[in-house]
Each structure stands twice: as structure tokens, then as C-alpha cells.
Protein backbone atom coordinates (compact mmCIF):
# COMPACT_ATOMS: atom_id res chain seq x y z
CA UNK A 1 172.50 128.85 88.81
CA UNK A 2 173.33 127.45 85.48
CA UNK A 3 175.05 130.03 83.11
CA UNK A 4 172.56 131.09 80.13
CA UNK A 5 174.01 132.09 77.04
CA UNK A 6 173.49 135.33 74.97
CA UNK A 7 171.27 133.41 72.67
CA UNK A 8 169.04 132.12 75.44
CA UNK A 9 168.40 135.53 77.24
CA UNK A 10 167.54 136.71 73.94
CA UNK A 11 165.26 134.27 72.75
CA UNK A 12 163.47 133.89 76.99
CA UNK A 13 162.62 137.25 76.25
CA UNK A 14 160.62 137.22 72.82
CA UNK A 15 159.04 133.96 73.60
CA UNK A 16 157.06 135.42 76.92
CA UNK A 17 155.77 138.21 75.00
CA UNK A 18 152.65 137.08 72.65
CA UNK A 19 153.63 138.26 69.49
CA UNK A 20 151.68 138.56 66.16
CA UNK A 21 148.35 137.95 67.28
CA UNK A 22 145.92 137.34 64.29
CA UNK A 23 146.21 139.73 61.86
CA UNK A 24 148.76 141.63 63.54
CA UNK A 25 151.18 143.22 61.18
CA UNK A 26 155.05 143.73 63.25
CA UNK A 27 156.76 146.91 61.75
CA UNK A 28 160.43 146.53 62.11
CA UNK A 29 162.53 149.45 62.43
CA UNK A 30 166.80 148.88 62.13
CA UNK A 31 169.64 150.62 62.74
CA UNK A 32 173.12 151.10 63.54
CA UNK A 33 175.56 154.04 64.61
CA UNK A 34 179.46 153.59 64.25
CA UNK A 35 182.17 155.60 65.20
CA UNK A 36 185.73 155.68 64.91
CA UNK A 37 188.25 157.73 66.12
CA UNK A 38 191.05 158.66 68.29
CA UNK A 39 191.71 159.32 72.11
CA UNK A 40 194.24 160.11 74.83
CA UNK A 41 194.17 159.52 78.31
CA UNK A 42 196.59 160.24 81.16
CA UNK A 43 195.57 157.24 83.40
CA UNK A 44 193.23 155.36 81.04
CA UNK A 45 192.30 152.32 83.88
CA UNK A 46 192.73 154.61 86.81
CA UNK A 47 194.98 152.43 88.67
CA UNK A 48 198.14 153.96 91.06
CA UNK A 49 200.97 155.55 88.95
CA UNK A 50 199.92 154.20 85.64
CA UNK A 51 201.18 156.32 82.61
CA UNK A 52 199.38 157.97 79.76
CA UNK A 53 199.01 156.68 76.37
CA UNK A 54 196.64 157.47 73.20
CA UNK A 55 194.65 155.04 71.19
CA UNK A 56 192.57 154.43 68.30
CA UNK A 57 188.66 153.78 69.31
CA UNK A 58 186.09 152.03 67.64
CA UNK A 59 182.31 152.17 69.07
CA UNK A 60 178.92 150.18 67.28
CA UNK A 61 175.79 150.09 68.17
CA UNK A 62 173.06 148.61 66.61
CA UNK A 63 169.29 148.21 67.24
CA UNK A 64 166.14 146.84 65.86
CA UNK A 65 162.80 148.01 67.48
CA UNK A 66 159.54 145.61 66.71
CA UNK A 67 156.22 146.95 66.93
CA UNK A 68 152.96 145.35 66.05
CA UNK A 69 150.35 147.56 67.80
CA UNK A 70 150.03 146.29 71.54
CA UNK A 71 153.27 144.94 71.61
CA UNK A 72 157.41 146.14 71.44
CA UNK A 73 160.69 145.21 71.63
CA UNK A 74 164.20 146.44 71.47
CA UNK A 75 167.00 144.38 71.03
CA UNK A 76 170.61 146.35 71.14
CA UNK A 77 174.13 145.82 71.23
CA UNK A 78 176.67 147.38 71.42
CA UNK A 79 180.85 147.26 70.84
CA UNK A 80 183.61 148.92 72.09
CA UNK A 81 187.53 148.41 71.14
CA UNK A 82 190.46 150.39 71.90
CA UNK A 83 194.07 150.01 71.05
CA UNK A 84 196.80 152.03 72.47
CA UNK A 85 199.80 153.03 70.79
CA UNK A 86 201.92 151.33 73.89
CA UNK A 87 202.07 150.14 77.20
CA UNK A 88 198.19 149.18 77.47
CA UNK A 89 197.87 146.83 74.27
CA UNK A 90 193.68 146.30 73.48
CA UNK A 91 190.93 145.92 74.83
CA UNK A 92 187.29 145.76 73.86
CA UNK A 93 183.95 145.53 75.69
CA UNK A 94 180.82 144.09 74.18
CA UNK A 95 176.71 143.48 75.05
CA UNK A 96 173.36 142.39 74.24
CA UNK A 97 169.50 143.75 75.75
CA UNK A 98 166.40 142.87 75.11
CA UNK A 99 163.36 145.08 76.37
CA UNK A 100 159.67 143.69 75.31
CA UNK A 101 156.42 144.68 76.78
CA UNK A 102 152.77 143.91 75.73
CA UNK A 103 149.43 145.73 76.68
CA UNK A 104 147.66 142.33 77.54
CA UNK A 105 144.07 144.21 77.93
CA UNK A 106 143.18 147.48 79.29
CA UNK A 107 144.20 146.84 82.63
CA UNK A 108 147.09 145.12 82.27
CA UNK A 109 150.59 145.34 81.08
CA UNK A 110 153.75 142.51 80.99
CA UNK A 111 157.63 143.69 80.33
CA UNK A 112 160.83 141.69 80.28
CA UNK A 113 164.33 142.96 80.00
CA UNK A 114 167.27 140.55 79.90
CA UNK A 115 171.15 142.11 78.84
CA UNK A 116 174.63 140.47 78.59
CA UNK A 117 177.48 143.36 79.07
CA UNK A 118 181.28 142.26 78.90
CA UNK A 119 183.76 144.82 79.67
CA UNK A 120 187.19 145.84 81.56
CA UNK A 121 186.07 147.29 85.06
CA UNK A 122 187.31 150.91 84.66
CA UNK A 123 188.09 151.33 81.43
CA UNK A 124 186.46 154.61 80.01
CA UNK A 125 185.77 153.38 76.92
CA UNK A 126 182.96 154.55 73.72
CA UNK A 127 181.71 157.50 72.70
CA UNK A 128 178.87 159.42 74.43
CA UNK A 129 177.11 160.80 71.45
CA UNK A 130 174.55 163.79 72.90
CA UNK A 131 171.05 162.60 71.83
CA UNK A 132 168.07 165.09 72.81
CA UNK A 133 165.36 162.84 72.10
CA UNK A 134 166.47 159.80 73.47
CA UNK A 135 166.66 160.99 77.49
CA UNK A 136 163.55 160.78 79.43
CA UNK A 137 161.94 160.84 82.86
CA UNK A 138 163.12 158.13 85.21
CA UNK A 139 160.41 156.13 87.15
CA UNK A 140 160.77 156.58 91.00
CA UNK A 141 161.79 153.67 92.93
CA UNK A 142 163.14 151.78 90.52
CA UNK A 143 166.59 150.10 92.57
CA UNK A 144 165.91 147.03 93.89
CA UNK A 145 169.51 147.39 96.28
CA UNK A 146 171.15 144.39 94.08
CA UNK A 147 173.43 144.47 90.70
CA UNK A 148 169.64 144.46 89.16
CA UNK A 149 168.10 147.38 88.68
CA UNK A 150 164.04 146.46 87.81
CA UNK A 151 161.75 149.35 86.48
CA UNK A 152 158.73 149.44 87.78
CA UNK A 153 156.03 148.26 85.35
CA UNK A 154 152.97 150.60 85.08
CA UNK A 155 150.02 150.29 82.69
CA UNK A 156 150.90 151.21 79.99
CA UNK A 157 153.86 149.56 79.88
CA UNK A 158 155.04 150.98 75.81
CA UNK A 159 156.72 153.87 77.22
CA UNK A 160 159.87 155.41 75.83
CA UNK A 161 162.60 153.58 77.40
CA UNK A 162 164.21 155.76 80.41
CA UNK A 163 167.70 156.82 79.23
CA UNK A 164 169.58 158.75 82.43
CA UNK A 165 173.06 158.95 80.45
CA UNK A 166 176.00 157.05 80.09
CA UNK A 167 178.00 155.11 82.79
CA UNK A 168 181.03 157.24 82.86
CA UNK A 169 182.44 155.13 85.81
CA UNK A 170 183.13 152.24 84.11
CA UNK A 171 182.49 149.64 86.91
CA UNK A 172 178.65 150.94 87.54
CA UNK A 173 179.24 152.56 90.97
CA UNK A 174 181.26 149.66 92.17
CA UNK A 175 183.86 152.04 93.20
CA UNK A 176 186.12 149.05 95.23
CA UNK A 177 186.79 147.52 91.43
CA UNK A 178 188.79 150.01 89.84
CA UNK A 179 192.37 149.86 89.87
CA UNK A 180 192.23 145.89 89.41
CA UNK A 181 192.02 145.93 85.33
CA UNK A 182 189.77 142.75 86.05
CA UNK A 183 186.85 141.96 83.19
CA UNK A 184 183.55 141.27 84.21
CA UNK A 185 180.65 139.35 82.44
CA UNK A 186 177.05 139.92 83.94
CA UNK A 187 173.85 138.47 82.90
CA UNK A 188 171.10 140.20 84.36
CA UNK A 189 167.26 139.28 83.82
CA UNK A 190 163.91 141.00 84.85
CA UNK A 191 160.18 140.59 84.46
CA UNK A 192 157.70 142.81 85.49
CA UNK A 193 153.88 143.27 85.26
CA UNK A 194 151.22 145.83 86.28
CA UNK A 195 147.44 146.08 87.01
CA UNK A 196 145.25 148.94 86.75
CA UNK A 197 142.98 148.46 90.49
CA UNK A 198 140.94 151.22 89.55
CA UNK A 199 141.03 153.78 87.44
CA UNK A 200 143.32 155.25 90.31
CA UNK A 201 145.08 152.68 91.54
CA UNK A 202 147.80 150.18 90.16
CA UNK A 203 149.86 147.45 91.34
CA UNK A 204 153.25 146.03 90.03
CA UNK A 205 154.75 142.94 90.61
CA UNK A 206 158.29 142.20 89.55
CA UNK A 207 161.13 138.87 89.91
CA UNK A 208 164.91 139.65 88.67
CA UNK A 209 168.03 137.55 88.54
CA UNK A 210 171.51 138.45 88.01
CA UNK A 211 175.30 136.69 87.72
CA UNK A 212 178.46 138.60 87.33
CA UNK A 213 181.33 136.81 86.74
CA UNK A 214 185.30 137.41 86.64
CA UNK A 215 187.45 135.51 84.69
CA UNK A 216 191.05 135.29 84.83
CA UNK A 217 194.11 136.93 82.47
CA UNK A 218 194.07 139.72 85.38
CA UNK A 219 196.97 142.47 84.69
CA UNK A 220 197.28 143.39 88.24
CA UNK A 221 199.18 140.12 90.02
CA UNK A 222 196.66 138.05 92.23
CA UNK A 223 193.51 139.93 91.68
CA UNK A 224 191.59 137.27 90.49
CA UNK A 225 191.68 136.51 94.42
CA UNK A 226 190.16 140.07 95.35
CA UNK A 227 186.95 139.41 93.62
CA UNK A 228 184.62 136.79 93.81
CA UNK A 229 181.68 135.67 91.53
CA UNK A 230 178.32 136.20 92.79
CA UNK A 231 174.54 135.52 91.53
CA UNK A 232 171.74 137.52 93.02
CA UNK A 233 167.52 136.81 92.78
CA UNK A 234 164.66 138.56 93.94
CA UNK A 235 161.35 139.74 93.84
CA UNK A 236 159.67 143.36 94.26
CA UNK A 237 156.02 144.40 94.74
CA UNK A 238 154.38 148.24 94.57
CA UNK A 239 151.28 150.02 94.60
CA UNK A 240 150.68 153.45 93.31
CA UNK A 241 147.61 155.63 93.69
CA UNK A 242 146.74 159.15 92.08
CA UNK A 243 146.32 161.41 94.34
CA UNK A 244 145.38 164.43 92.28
CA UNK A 245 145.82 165.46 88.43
CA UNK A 246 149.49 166.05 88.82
CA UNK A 247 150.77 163.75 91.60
CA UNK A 248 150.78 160.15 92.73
CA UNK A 249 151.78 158.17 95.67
CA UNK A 250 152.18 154.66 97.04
CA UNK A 251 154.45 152.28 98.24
CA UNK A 252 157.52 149.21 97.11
CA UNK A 253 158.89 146.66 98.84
CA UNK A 254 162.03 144.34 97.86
CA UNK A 255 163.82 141.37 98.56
CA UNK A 256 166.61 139.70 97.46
CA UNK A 257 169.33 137.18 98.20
CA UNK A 258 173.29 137.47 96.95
CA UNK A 259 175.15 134.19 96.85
CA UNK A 260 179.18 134.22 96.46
CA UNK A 261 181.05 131.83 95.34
CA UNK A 262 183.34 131.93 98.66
CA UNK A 263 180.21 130.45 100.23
CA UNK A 264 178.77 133.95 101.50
CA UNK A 265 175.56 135.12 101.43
CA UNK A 266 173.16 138.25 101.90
CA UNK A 267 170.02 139.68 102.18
CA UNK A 268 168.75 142.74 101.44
CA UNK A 269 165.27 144.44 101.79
CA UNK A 270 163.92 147.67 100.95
CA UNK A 271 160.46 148.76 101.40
CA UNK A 272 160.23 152.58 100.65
CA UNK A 273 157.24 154.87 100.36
CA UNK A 274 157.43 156.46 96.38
CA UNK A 275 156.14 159.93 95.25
CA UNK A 276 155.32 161.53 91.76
CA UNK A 277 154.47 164.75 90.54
CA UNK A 278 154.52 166.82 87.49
CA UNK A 279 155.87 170.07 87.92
CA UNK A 280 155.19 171.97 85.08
CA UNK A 281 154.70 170.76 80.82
CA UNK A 282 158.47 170.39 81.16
CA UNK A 283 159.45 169.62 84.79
CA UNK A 284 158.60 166.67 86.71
CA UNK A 285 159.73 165.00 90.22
CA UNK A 286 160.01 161.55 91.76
CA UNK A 287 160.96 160.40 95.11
CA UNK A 288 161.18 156.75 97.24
CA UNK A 289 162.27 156.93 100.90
CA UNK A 290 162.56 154.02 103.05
CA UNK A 291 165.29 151.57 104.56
CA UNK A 292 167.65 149.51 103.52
CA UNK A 293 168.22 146.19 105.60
CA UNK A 294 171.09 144.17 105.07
CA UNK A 295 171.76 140.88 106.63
CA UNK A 296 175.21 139.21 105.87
CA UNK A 297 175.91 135.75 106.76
CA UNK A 298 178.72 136.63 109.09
CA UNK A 299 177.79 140.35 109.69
CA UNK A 300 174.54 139.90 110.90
CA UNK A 301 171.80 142.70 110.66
CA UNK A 302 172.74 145.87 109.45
CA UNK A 303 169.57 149.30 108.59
CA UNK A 304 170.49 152.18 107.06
CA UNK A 305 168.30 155.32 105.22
CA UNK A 306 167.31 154.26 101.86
CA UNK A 307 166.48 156.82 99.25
CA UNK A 308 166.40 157.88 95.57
CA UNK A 309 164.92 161.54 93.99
CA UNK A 310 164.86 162.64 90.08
CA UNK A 311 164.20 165.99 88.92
CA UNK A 312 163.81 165.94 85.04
CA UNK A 313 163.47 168.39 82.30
CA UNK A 314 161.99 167.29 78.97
CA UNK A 315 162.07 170.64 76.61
CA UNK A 316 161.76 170.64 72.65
CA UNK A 317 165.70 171.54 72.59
CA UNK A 318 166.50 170.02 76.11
CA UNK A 319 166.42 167.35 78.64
CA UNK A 320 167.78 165.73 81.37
CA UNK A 321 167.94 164.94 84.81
CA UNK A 322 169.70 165.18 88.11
CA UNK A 323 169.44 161.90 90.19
CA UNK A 324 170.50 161.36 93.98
CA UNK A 325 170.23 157.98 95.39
CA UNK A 326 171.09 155.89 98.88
CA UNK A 327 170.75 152.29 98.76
CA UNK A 328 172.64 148.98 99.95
CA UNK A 329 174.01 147.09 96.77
CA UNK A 330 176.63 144.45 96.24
CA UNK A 331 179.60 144.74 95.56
CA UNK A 332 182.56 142.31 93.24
CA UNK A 333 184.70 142.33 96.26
CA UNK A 334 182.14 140.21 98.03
CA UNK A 335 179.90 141.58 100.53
CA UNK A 336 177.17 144.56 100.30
CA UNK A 337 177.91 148.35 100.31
CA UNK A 338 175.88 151.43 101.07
CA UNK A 339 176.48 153.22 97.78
CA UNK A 340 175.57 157.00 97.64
CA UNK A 341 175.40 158.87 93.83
CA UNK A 342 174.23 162.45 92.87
CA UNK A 343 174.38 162.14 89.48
CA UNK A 344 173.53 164.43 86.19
CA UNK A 345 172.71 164.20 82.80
CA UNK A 346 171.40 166.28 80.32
CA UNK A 347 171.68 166.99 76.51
CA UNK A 348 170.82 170.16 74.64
CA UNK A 349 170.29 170.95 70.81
CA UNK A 350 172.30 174.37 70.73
CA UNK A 351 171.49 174.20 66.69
CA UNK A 352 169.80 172.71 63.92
CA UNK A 353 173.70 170.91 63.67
CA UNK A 354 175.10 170.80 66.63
CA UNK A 355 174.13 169.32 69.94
CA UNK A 356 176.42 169.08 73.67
CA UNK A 357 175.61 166.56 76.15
CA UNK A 358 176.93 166.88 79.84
CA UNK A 359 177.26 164.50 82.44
CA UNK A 360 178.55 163.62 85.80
CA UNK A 361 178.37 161.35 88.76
CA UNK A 362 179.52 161.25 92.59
CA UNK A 363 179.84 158.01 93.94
CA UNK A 364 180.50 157.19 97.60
CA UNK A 365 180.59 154.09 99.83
CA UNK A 366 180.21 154.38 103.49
CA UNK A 367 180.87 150.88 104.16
CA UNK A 368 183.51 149.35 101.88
CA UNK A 369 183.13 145.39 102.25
CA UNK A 370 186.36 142.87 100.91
CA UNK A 371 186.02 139.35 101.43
CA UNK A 372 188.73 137.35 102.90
CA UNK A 373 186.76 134.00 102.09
CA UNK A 374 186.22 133.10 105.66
CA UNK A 375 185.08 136.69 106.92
CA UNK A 376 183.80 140.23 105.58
CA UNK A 377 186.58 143.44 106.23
CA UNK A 378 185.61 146.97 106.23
CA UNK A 379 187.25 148.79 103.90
CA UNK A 380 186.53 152.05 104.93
CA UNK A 381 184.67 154.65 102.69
CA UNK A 382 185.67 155.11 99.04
CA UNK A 383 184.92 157.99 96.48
CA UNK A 384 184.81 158.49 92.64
CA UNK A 385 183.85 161.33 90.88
CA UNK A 386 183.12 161.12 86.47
CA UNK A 387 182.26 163.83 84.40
CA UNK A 388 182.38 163.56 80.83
CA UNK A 389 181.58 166.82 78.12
CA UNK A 390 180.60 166.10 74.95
CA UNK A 391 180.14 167.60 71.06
CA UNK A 392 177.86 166.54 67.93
CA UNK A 393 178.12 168.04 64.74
CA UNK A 394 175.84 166.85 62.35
CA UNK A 395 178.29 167.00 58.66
CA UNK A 396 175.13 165.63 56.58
CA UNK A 397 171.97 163.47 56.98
CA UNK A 398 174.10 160.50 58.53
CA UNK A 399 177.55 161.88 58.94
CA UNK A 400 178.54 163.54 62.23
CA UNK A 401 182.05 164.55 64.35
CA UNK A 402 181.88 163.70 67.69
CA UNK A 403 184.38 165.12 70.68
CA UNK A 404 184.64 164.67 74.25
CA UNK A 405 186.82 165.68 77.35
CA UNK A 406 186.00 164.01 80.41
CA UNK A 407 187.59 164.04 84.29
CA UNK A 408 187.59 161.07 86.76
CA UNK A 409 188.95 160.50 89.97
CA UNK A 410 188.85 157.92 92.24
CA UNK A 411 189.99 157.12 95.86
CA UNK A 412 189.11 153.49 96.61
CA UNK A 413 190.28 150.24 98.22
CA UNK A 414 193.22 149.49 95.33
CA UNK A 415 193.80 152.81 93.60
CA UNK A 416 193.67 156.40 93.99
CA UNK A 417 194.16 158.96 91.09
CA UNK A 418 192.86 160.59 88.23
CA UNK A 419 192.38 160.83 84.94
CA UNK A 420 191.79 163.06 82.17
CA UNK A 421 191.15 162.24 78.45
CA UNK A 422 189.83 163.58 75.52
CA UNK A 423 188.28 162.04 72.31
CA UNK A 424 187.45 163.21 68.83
CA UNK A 425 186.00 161.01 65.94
CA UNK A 426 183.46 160.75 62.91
CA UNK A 427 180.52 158.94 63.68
CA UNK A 428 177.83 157.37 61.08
CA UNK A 429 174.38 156.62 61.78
CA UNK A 430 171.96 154.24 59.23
CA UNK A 431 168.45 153.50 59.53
CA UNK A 432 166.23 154.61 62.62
CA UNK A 433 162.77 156.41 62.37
């Protein structure tokens, strides 16, 4: 797979979306939130017997939304910098996403999401700013068991995009990773469109493609040779009916293919029954159950339980949601993993100026795969627990201080520890509705 720039994701995605039809008139909407600060952290890369040290941090984000009527886009980035005061020197992480979708008539819909994200696997780095408004109901079924996760397109497509809180991990539940200070690059792509059957039923139909990458200048001697670059394709398909005023139900099925640059390969497929249903004005549920088949190119044939629930609160001064989920996914060691997460997130106004945000995960591998480049070694299970609490104080219109403590602790293939830091800063935010 030839490697595609930042500029090329970018631009894929706004040319398959048909904007400015005639006389359409595209509202653009900027904006940008910066913070700076300070932070200290008594293991900040969670690796074995690794000292504390404070830094300075420095966290941007901007955004421009496009909307012309039937059709929107976001396009984000986002940068992250820290520099300790010893031992650790600097190190930054940086990204790019685009997310477009287009009402193409009234029964159906097209979206496309691409992203770039460049960071050091286990660093805990940026601010988690609580945000009430931006954290909304997850769509059921939406991991495809691959480093791509692919919503599930459903007419309409211009939703609010789902926001389940921040990846406190630092190596997106890739739990064998951290310890080995090792940056990786991952280009990720999806497309996804949906038809309105009836005014019941829907279908979906959805292709992804992602590459992670991991260059050298590894602190940790040799661990460039630990992980191993890997590409991975696919395609998904789903139906959904309505069975009554407050509940739906249907079915997904996925495939993909993960190709290593040892020469190893594997395939995963997970078809899964999904189920919605709105609880209350503020309450709603989601569910997919299935299996998850796995077949490695040494391994052979693997099935194990594949699942994944929400339970989400959207309030007027409050939401969130607590997320559990079993699938197979793959892993930077080189091979596939069964990765278990209960996970929560939720954010709460407490005033008219202040706002906390909690979250937390629980990740756990029961099948810990390294690759020795000529075969695939269980690593046994490995564990990591996040949890991250965080403060807003709004000081005027754009001017807030932000603080955080957060807990991690990990027990994987090449480290086992823990970690606890604490940030505090002044964060600025321009433009925006």
C-alpha cells in the first residue's frame, strides 16, 4: 500500500463529497482552543523503574466545520508538546481528521472520515478539557475488530459526531506497546453509506483502510525489533429495522485482512446481531453480540464471543456513557489480540463556570500475540487500567483554568507499573458557534 500523505487524506475526503451544489451557500464556522501549562508525573511513559519528572505542556486544537445545507465537514487537528525539566527531554504528538457526509436524496446518505495521528505510544500527554455538549450517544456496532474503527452510516448521516472521551491510554488499548517509548504514525481511512429500504428498514455499507507505522530513534535498546508495521483493509455491511417507536434491531457483518511487514497475515470476521433502544428523553442503550473469527497465517482458526454495549445519558447539565466491549483487534507487536474494555466517560456542568469531566478505562488481553518474524508467541494476558479527573473554570468569555489528576497502571508484555500525574493550566478558546 503506497503511503498517502496528510494532504492527500485531506483533500480524498472533500473531493467525494458533492459540495456547493447550485446556489448552495457553505457557512464556515472556525476555531481553535490552546492551552498551556504545567504537569508532573511519577512514571510519565509507564515503563519499569522509570523516575518522575515535571514538565511544561502545550495542547492546540483547531477546527473548521463547513456546512451548506445537505452537506458537512469537519476538519481538526490537533498538537501536543511536552518538555520535562530532566531525564525525559521532549516530546510532542500531532494529527489531522476529516469527517464529511452528504444527504444525497431522501433515502440516502454518504460519509467519509480519513485522520493522520502521530504520537509516543504511552505518553499521557494534552489536556482533557470537560465539554458537556460535545459527548453524545455512540452507535452500536460500530468496531470492525481492526486498528479501524468505521461508524455505521444511517440516514441521516449529519449527526453530531459521537464523542466517548479521551484516550487516556495512550497506545489505544494496545496494551503490549507501552513500556517501549516507540512513536507510531497511523493513517486510517473510511467510507460509509446508507439506504433507507423502507420507511423501516435501512442498510449500510462500509470499506476502511488503515497503516500504522514505527519508525526508529527508539529509547528502549532494540525495540524497533518488537514491533512491526502493519496495513489493514476491509469491508462491513448492516441492516437495521425498527421494531417499535423506541427500539431497533438488525444485523453487521465484517471482514478484514492485516498484512505485516514480517510477511504475516490475518483475518478477521465479525458478524454480530445489533440492538437499539431509547430508554427514557435522557437514557438510551445499544448492544451487538456475535463472534469474532480470527485466522492467522501460522495460527490457524481461532472463535471467540464478540460483543460491545453503551448505556448513555444526554441531560441539559450532563452526559456520558459507560461502554463494554469484546472483540479481536491487532495488535503493533504483530499478530491479533482479544481485547476486552469497560470504559466510562461522562462530563457534568456543576455551574454556570465550572464544569468536571471523569473518565476511565479497563483494558485486558486474553491472548497477548509477539511476533518472532517466523512464528506468533503467546504472551499471556495483559492489563491496564486509566482514569483521568478533570476541572474547567470558565475566567471570562474565552479564558478558562483547566486541572487534572489522573491514575494508570499497567501490567503488560514489557512493563509493569504505575503512574500518577497531575496537570494545571490556562486554556483559551476563539471562534466556535
Amino acid at each position: 500500500m503506497r503511503r498517502l500523505s496528510i494532504a492527500t487524506v485531506s483533500l480524498s475526503a472533500m473531493a467525494v463529497i458533492p459540495w456547493g451544489g447550485a446556489g448552495a451557500q457553505i457557512t464556515t464556522v472556525p476555531s481553535l482552543t490552546a492551552t498551556v501549562g504545567g504537569s508532573y508525573s511519577t512514571n510519565p511513559f509507564l515503563g519499569d523503574d522509570q523516575p518522575g519528572a515535571g514538565s511544561t505542556q502545550v495542547d492546540i486544537r483547531p477546527s473548521l466545520l463547513l456546512i451548506d445545507g445537505v452537506n458537512q465537514a469537519t476538519i481538526s487537528g490537533n498538537y501536543n508538546r511536552s518538555d520535562y525539566f530532566s531525564r525525559y527531554g521532549s516530546n510532542d504528538g500531532y494529527g489531522i481528521g476529516v469527517n464529511a457526509g452528504t444527504q444525497l436524496n431522501p433515502r440516502a446518505s454518504l460519509g467519509l472520515s480519513a485522520s493522520y495521528d502521530s504520537s509516543i505510544l504511552g505518553n499521557n500527554g494534552g489536556f482533557n478539557i470537560p465539554n458537556v455538549s460535545t459527548i453524545t450517544t455512540p452507535t452500536a456496532g460500530i468496531t470492525t475488530g481492526t486498528t479501524v474503527t468505521t461508524p455505521v452510516a444511517t440516514a441521516p448521516i449529519l449527526t453530531t459526531p459521537v464523542v466517548v472521551g479521551p484516550d487516556l491510554t495512550g497506545v489505544n488499548g494496545d496494551v503490549g506497546l507501552i513500556g517501549l517509548r516507540q512513536r507510531r504514525n497511523q493513517l486510517s481511512a473510511q467510507l460509509n453509506g446508507s439506504y433507507a429500504l423502507s420507511s423501516r428498514s435501512s442498510a449500510n455499507l462500509g470499506i476502511f483502510g488503515s497503516r500504522a507505522t514505527y519508525p526508529g530513534g527508539n529509547v528502549v535498546p532494540g525495540s524497533n525489533s518488537l514491533v512491526s508495521n502493519n496495513k489493514s483493509y476491509g469491508a462491513n455491511f448492516g441492516y437495521s429495522r425498527t421494531l417499535s417507536e423506541v427500539s431497533s434491531g438488525g444485523f453487521q457483518i465484517s471482514a478484514s485482512k492485516v498484512d505485516y511487514s514480517r510477511g504475516l497475515s490475518s483475518q478477521i470476521y465479525t458478524p454480530r446481531l445489533t440492538y437499539s433502544r431509547t430508554l427514557s428523553e435522557i437514557w438510551s442503550f445499544n448492544a451487538a453480540v456475535g463472534a469474532g473469527i480470527v485466522k492467522d497465517s501460522l495460527n490457524g482458526t481461532s472463535t471467540s464471543l464478540s460483543v460491545e454495549g453503551s448505556v448513555c445519558r444526554q441531560g441539559e447539565r450532563g452526559s456520558g456513557c459507560l461502554s463494554v466491549s469484546r472483540v479481536p483487534g491487532a495488535t503493533g507487536l504483530g499478530g491479533v489480540t482479544v481485547q476486552n474494555q469497560v470504559s466510562l466517560s461522562y462530563s457534568q456542568r456543576l455551574s454556570e463556570v465550572l464544569n468536571i469531566g471523569v473518565n476511565g478505562s479497563y483494558n485486558h488481553t486474553n491472548n497477548g500475540i509477539v511476533s518472532t518474524g517466523t512464528s506468533l508467541l503467546n504472551a499471556g494476558s495483559q492489563d491496564l487500567f486509566s482514569s483521568d479527573v478533570s476541572l474547567s473554570r470558565a475566567l471570562g468569555r474565552r479564558l478558562s483554568a483547566v486541572g487534572s489528576v489522573g491514575y494508570r497502571y499497567v501490567n503488560g508484555v514489557y512493563a509493569s507499573g504505575s503512574d500518577l500525574s497531575a496537570r494545571l493550566g490556562l486554556s483559551v478558546s476563539i471562534g466556535g458557534r
